[in-house]
C-alpha atoms as a PDB file:
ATOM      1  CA  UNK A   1     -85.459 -10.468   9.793  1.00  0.00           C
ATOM      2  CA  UNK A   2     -88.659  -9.119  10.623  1.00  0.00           C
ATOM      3  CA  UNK A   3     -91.400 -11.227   9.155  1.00  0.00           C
ATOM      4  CA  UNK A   4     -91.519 -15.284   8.372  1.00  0.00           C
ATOM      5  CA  UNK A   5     -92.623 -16.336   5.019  1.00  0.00           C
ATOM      6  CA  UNK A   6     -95.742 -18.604   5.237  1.00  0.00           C
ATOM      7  CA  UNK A   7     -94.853 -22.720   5.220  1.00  0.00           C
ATOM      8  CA  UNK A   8     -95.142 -23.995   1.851  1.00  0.00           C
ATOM      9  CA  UNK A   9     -93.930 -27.280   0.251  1.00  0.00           C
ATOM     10  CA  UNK A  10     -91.040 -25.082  -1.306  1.00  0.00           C
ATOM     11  CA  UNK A  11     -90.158 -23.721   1.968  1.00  0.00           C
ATOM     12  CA  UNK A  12     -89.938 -27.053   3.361  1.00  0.00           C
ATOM     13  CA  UNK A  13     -87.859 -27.931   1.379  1.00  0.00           C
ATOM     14  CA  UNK A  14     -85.556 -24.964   1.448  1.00  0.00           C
ATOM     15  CA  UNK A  15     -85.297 -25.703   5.027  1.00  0.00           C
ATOM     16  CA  UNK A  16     -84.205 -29.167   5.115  1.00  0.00           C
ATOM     17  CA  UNK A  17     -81.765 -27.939   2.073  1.00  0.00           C
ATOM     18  CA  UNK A  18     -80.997 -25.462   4.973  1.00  0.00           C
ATOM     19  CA  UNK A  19     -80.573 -28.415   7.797  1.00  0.00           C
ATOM     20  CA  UNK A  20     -78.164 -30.183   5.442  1.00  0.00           C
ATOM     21  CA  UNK A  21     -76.117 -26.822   4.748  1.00  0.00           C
ATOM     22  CA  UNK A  22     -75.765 -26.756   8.731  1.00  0.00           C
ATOM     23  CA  UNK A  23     -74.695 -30.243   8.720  1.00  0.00           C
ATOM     24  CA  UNK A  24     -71.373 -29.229   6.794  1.00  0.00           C
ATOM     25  CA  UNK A  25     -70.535 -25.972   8.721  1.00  0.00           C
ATOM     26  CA  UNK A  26     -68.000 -26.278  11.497  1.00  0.00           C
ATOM     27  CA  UNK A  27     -69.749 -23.504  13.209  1.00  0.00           C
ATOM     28  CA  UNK A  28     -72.805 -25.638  13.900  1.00  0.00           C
ATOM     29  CA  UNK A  29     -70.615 -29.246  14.920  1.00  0.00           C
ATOM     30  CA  UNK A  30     -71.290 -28.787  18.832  1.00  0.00           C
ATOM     31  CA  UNK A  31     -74.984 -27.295  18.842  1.00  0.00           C
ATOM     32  CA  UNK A  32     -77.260 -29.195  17.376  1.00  0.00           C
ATOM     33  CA  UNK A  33     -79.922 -27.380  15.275  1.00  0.00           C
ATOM     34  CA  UNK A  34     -83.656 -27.463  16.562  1.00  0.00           C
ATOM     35  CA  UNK A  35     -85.532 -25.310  14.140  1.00  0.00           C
ATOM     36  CA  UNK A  36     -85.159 -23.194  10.842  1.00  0.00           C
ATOM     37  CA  UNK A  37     -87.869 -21.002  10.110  1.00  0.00           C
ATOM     38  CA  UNK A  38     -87.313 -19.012   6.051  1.00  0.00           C
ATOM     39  CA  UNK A  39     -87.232 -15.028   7.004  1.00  0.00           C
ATOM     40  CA  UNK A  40     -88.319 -12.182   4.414  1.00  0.00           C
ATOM     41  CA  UNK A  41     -85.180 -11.463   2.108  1.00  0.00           C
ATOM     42  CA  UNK A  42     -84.578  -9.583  -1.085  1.00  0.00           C
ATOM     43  CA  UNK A  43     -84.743 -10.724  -4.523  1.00  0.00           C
ATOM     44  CA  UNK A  44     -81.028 -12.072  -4.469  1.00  0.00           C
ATOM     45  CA  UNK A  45     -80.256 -13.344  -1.032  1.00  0.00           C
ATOM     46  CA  UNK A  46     -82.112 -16.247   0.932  1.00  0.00           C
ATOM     47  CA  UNK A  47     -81.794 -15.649   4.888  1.00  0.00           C
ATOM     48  CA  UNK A  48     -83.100 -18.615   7.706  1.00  0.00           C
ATOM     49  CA  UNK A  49     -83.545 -17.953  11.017  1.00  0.00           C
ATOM     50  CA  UNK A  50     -81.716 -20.727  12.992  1.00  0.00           C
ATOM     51  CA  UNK A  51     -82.177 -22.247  16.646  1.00  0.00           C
ATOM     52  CA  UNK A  52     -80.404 -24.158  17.983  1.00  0.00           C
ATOM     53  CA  UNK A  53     -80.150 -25.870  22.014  1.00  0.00           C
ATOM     54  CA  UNK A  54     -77.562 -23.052  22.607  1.00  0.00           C
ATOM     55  CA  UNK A  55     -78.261 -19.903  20.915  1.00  0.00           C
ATOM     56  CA  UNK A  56     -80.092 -18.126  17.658  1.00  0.00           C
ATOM     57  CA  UNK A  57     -78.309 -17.270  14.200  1.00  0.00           C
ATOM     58  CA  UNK A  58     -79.172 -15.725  11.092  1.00  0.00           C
ATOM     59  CA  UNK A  59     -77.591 -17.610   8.254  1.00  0.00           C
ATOM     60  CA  UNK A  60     -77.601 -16.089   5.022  1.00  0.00           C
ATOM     61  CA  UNK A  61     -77.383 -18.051   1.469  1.00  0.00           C
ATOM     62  CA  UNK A  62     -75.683 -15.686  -1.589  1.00  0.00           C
ATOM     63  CA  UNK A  63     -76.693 -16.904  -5.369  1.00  0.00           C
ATOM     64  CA  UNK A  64     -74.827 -19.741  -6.259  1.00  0.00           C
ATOM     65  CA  UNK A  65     -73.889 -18.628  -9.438  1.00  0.00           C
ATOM     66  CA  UNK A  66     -73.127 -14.955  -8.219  1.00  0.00           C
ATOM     67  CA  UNK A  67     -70.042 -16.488  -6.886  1.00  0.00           C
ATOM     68  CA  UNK A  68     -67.260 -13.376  -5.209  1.00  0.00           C
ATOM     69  CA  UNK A  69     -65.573 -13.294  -2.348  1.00  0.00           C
ATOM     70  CA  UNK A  70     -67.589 -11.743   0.533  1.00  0.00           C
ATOM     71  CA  UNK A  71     -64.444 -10.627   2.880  1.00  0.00           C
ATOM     72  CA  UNK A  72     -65.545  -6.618   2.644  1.00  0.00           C
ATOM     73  CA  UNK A  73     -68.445  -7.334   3.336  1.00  0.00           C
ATOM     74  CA  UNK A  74     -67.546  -9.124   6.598  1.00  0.00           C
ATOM     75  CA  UNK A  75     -64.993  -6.777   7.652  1.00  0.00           C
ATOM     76  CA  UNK A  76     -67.484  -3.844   6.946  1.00  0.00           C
ATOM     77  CA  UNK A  77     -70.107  -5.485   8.834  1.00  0.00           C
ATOM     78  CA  UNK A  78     -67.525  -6.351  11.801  1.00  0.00           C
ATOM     79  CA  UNK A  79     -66.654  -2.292  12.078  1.00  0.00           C
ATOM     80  CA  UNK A  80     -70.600  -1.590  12.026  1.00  0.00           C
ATOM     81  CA  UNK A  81     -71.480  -4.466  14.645  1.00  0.00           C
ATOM     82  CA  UNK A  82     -68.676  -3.461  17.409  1.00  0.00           C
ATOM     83  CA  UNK A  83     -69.996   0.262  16.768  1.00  0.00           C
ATOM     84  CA  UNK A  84     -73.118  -0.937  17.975  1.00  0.00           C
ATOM     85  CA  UNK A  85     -75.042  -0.659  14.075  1.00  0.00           C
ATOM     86  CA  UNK A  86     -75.365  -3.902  13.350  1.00  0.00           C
ATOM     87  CA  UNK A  87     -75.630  -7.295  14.462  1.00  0.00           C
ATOM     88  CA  UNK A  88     -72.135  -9.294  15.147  1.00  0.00           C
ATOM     89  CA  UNK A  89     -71.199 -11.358  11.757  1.00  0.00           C
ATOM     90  CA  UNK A  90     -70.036 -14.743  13.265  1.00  0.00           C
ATOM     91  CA  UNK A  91     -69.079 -16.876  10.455  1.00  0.00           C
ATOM     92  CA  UNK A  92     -68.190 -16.591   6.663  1.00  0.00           C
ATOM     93  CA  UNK A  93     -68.108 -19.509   4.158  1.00  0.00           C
ATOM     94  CA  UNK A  94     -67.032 -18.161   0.719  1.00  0.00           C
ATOM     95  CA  UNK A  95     -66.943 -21.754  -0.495  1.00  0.00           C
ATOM     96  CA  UNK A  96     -70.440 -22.456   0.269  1.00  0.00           C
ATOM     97  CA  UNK A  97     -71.111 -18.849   0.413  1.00  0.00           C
ATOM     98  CA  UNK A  98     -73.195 -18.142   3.284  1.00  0.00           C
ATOM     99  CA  UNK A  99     -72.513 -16.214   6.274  1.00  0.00           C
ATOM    100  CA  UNK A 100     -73.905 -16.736   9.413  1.00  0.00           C
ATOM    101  CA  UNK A 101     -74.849 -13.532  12.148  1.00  0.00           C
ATOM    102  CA  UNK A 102     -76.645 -12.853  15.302  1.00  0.00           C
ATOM    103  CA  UNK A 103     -80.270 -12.653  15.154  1.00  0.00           C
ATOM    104  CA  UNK A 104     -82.083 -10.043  16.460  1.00  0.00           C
ATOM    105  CA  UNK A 105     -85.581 -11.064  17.727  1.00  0.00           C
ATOM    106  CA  UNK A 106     -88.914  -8.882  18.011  1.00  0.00           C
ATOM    107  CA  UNK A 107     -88.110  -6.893  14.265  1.00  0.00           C
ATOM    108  CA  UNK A 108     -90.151  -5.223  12.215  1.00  0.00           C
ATOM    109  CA  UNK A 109     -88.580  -3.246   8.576  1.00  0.00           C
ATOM    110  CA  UNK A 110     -88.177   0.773   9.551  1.00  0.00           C
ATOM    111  CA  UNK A 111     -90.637   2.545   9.180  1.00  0.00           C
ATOM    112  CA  UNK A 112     -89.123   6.614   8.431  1.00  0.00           C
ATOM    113  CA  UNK A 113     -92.686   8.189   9.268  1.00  0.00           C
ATOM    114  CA  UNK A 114     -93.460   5.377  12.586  1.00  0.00           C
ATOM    115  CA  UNK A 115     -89.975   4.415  13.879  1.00  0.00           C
ATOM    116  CA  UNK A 116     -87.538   7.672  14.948  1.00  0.00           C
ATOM    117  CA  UNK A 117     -86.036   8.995  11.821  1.00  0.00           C
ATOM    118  CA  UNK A 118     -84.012  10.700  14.161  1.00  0.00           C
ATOM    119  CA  UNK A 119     -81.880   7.244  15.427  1.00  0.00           C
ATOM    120  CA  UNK A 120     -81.378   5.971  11.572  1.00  0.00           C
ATOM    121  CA  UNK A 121     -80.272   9.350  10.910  1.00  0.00           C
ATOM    122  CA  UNK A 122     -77.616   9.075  14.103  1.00  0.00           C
ATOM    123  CA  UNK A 123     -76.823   5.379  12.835  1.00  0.00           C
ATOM    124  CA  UNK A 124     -76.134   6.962   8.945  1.00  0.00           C
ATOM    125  CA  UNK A 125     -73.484   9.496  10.417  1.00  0.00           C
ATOM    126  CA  UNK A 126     -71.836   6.894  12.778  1.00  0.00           C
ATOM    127  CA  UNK A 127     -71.966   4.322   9.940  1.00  0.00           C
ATOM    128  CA  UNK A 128     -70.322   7.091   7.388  1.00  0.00           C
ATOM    129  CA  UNK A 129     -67.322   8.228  10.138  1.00  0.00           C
ATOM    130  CA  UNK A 130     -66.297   4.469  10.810  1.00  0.00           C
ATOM    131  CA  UNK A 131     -62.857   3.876   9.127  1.00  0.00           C
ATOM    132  CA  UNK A 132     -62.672   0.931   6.941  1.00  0.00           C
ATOM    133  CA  UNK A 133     -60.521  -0.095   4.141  1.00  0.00           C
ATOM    134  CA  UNK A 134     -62.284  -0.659   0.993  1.00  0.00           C
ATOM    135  CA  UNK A 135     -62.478   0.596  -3.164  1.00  0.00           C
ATOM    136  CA  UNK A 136     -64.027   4.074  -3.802  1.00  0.00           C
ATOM    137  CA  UNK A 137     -66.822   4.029  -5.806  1.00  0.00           C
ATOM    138  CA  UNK A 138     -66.203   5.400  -9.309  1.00  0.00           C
ATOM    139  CA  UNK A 139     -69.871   6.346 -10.476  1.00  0.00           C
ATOM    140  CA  UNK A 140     -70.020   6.651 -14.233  1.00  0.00           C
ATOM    141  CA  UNK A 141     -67.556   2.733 -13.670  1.00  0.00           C
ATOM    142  CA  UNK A 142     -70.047   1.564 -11.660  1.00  0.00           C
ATOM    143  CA  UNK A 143     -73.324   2.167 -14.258  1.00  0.00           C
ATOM    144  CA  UNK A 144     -71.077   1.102 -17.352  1.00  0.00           C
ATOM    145  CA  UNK A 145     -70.975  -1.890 -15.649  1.00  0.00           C
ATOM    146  CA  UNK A 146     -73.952  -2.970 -14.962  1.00  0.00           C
ATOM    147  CA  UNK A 147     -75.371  -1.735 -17.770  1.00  0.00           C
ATOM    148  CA  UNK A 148     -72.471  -4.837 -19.773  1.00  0.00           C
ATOM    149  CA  UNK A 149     -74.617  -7.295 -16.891  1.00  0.00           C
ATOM    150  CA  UNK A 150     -77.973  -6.741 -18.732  1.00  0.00           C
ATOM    151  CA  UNK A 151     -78.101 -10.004 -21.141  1.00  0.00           C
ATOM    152  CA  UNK A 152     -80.626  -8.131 -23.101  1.00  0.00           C
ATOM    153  CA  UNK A 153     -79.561  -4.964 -24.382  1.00  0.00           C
ATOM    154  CA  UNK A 154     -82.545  -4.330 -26.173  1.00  0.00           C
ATOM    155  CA  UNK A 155     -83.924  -3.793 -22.455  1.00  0.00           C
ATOM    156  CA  UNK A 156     -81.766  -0.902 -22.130  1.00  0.00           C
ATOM    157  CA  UNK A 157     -83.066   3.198 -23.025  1.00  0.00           C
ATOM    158  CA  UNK A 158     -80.504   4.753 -24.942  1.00  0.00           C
ATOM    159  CA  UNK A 159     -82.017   8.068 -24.078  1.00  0.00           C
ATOM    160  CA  UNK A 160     -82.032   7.365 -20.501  1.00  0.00           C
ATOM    161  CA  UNK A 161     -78.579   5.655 -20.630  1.00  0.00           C
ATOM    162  CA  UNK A 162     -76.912   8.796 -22.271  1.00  0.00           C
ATOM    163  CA  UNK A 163     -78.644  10.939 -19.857  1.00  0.00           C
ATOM    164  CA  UNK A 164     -77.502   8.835 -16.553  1.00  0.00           C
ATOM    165  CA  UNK A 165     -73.699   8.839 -17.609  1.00  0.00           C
ATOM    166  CA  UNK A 166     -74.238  12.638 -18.157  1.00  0.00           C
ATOM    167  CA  UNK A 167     -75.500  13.207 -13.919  1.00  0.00           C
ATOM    168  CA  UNK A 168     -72.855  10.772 -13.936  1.00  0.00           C
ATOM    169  CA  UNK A 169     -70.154  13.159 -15.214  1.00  0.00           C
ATOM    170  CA  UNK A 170     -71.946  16.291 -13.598  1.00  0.00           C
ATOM    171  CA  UNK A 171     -71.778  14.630 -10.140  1.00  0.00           C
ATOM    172  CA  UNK A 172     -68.362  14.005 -10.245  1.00  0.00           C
ATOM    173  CA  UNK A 173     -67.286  17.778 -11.216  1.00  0.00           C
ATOM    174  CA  UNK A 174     -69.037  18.610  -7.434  1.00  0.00           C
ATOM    175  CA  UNK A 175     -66.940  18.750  -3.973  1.00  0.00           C
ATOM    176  CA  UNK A 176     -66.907  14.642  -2.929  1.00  0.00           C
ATOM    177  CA  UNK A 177     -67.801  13.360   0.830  1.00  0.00           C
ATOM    178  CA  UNK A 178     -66.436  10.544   0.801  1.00  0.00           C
ATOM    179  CA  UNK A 179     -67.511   8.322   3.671  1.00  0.00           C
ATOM    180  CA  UNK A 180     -68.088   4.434   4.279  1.00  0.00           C
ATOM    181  CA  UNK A 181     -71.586   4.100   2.831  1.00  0.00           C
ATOM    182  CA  UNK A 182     -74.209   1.266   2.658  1.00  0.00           C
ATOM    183  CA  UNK A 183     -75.799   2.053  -0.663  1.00  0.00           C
ATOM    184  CA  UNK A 184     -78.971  -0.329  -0.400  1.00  0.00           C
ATOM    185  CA  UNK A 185     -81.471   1.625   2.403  1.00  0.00           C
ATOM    186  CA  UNK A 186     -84.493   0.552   2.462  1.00  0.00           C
ATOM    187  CA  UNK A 187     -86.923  -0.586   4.639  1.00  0.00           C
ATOM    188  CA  UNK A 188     -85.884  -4.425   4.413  1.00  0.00           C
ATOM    189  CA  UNK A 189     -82.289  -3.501   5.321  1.00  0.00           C
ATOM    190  CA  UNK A 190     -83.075  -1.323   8.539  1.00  0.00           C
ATOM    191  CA  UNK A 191     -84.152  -3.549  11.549  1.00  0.00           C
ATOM    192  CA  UNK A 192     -86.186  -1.849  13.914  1.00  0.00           C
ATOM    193  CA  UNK A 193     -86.176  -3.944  17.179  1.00  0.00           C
ATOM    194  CA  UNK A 194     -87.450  -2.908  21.006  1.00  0.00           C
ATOM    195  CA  UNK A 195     -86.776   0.778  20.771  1.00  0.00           C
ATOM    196  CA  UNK A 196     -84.064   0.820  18.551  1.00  0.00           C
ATOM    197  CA  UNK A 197     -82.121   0.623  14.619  1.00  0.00           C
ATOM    198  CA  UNK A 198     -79.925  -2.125  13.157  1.00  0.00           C
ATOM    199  CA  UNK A 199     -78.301  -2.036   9.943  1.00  0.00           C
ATOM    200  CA  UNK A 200     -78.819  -5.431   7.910  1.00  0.00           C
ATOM    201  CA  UNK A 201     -77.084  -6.274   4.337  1.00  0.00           C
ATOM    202  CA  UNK A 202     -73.686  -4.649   3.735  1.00  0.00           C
ATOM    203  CA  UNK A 203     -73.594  -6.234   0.382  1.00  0.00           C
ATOM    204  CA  UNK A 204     -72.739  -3.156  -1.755  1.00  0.00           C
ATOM    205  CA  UNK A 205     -71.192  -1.113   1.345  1.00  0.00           C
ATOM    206  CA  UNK A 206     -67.970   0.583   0.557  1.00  0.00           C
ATOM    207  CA  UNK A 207     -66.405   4.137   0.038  1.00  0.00           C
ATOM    208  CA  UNK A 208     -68.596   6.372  -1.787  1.00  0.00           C
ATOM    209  CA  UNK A 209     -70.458   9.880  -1.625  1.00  0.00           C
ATOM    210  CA  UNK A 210     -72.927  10.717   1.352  1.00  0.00           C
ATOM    211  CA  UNK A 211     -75.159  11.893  -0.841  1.00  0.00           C
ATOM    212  CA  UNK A 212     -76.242   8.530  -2.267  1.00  0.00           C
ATOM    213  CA  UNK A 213     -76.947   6.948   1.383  1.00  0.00           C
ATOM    214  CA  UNK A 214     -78.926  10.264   1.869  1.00  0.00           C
ATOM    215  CA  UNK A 215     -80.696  10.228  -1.297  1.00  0.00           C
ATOM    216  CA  UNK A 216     -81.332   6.415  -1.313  1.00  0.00           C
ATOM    217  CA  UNK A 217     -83.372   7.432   2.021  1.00  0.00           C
ATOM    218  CA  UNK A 218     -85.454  10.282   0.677  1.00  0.00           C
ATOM    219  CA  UNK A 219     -86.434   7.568  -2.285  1.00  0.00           C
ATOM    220  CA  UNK A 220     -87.194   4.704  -0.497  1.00  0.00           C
ATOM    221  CA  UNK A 221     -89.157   6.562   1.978  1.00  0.00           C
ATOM    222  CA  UNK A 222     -90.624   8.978  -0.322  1.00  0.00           C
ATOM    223  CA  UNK A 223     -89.814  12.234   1.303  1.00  0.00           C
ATOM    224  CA  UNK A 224     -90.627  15.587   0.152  1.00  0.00           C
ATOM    225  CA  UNK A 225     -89.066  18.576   0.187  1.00  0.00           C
ATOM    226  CA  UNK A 226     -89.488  19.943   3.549  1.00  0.00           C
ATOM    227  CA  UNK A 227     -88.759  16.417   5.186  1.00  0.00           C
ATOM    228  CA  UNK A 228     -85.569  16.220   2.805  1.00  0.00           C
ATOM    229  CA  UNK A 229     -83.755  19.102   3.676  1.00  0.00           C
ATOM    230  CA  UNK A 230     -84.479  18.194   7.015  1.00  0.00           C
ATOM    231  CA  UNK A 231     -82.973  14.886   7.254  1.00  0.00           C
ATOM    232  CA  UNK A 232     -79.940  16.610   5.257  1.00  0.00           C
ATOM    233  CA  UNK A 233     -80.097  19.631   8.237  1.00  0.00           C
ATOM    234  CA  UNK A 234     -80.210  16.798  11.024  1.00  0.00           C
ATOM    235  CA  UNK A 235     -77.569  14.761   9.114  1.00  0.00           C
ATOM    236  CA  UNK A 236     -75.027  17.244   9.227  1.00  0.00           C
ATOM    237  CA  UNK A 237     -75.451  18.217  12.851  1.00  0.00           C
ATOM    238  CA  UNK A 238     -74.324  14.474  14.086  1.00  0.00           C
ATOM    239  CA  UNK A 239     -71.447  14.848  11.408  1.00  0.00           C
ATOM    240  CA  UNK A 240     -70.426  18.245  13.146  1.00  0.00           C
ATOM    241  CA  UNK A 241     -70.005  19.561   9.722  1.00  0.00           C
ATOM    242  CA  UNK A 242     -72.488  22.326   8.937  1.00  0.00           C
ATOM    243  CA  UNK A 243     -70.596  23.352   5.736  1.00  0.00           C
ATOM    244  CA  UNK A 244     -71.743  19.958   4.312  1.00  0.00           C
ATOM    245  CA  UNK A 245     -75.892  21.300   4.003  1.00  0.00           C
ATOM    246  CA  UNK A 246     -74.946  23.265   0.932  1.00  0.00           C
ATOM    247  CA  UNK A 247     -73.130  20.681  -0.626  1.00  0.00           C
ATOM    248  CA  UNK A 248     -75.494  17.570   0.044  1.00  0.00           C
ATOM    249  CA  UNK A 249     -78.451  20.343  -1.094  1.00  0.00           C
ATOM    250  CA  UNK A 250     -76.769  20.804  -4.317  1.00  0.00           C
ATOM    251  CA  UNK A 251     -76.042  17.087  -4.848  1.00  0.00           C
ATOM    252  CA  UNK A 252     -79.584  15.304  -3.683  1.00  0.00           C
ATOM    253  CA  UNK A 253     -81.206  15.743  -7.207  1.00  0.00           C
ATOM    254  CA  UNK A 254     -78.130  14.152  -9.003  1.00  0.00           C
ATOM    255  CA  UNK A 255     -77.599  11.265  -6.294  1.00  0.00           C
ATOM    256  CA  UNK A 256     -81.196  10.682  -5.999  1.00  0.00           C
ATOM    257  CA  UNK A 257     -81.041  10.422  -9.885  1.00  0.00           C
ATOM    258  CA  UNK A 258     -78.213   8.172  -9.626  1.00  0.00           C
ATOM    259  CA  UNK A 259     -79.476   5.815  -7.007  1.00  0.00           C
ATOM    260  CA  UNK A 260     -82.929   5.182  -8.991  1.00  0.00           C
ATOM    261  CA  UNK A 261     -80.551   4.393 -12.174  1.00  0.00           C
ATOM    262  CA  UNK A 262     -78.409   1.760  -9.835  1.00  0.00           C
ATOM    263  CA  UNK A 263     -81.577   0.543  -9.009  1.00  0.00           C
ATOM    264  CA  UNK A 264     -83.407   0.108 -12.690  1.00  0.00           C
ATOM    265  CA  UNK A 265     -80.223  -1.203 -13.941  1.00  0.00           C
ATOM    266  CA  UNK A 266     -79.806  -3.608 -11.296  1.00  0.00           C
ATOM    267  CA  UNK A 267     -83.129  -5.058 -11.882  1.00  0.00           C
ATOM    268  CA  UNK A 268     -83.121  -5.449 -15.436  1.00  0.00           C
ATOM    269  CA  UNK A 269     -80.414  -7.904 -14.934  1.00  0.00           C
ATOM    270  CA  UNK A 270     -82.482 -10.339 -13.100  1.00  0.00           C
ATOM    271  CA  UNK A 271     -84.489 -11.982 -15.387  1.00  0.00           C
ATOM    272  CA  UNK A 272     -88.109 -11.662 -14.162  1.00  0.00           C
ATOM    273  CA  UNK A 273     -88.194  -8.510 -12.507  1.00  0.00           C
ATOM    274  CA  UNK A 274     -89.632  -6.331 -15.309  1.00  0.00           C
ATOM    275  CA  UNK A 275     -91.749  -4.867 -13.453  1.00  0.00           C
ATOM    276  CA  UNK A 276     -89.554  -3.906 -10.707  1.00  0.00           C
ATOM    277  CA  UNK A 277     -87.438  -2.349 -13.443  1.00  0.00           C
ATOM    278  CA  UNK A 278     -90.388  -0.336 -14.970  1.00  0.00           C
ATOM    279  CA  UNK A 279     -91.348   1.138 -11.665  1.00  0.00           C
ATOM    280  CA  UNK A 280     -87.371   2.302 -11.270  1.00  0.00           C
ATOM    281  CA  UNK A 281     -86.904   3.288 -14.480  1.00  0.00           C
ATOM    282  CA  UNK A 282     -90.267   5.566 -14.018  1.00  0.00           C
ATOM    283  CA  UNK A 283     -89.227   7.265 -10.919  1.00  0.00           C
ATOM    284  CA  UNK A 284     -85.999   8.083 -12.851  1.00  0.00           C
ATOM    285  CA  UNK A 285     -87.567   9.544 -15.747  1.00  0.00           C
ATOM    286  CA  UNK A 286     -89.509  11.756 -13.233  1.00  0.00           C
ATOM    287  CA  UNK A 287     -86.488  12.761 -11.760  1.00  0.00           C
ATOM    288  CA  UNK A 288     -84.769  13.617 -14.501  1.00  0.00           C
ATOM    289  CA  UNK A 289     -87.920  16.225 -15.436  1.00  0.00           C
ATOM    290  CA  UNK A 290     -87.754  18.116 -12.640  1.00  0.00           C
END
């Protein structure tokens, strides 16, 4: 939400795509919309900021042809918003698949060395004690299948593969945290806005290990050692659980590994993000190394 995309042509025309989407939503039939302005968004969402004479909206566009039913999602994002994490979900469409939230004005992505590290590590440990409903993640499941969504096998390292599912198996065999996780943190997805965090993009939330929300931090924001095992020292102090720092310590190399192979395989199914992929699949093979 931070940053508007320059004008283009294309953008022009996204937005009166956008102006016509509005047209058809329910949600929008007694305000009438004044502006839509394209925001910064990932590589497989599309999200608009929208005015209109009564209030301002994010509305978010899923891939058409990435068609599921965004329900957990909502309901995650619900439990996050009235915990004060995130900002309010207001309207789902599955049909036209978009879903339509509170903005949040004066953003900027989180910055872990500029903004306070210390209030996304608070909002981690009240995000991962909210009780929600929802499928436990089943690692070695999980990177079977998206390694079946890469149209191009030939893409895939059989080396690297084999040696995933094995951290894959090894991770498993070690004591589980189970917690409601977000599982894509990075700087895009973590709002910081006058003083303070949101959490953006529950996509991929649902049950799952600490450790990868943890380790998906000290990747994204390239932490070393020191700062690691501090954010994993400061992370179990708001959980109140100070038997969880061996644990997590023992775990971060495997879920870091694991989070960098979600990532490279996740990429190499989009067609056009080769790069992307090369970069993930780089940081893996370094991980796996050390």
């Amino acid at each position: 939400m931070a940053s508007s995309l320059f004008t283009t042509a294309a953008t022009r025309y996204d937005c009166q795509r956008i102006a016509q989407l509005c047209k058809q939503l329910e949600f929008f039939a007694n305000q009438q919309v004044q502006h839509i302005q394209p925001l910064s968004h990932g590589q497989s969402n599309q999200s608009y900021h929208v005015t209109t004479e009564r209030a301002e909206y994010v509305l978010r566009c899923y891939p058409p042809k990435q068609y599921k039913c965004r329900q957990q999602e909502l309901t995650i994002q619900h439990a996050a918003a009235a915990n004060g994490l995130a900002p309010a979900p207001l309207c789902l469409n599955n049909h036209l698949q978009i879903m339509i939230s509170d903005y949040i004005s004066g953003g900027e992505a989180f910055n872990y060395h500029q903004h306070s590290s210390q209030q996304l590590i608070q909002s981690l440990a009240s995000l991962h004690q909210i009780t929600v409903l929802t499928s436990v993640l089943q690692v070695e499941d999980y990177l079977r299948l998206q390694m079946d969504f890469i149209a191009n096998q030939s893409l895939l390292d059989s080396k690297l593969t084999a040696q995933l599912l094995m951290v894959a198996k090894q991770f498993a065999e070690l004591p589980e945290d189970i917690v409601l996780c977000h599982l894509d943190l990075h700087a895009d997805n973590l709002l910081w806005a006058n003083g303070r965090l949101w959490l953006l993009d529950f996509e991929y939330s649902q049950l799952a290990d600490s450790s990868l929300d943890l380790a998906a931090i000290s990747v994204h924001f390239n932490l070393n050692s020191a700062e690691q095992q501090q954010l994993l020292v400061e992370y179990c102090q708001q959980r109140q659980e100070a038997s969880l720092l061996d644990s997590l310590s023992v775990k971060m190399s495997l879920a870091k590994q694991l989070y960098c192979g979600f990532c490279w395989l996740w990429y190499l199914s989009i067609p056009g993000y080769e790069a992307e992929a090369l970069l993930w699949q780089q940081r893996l093979v370094y991980l796996t190394r050390q």
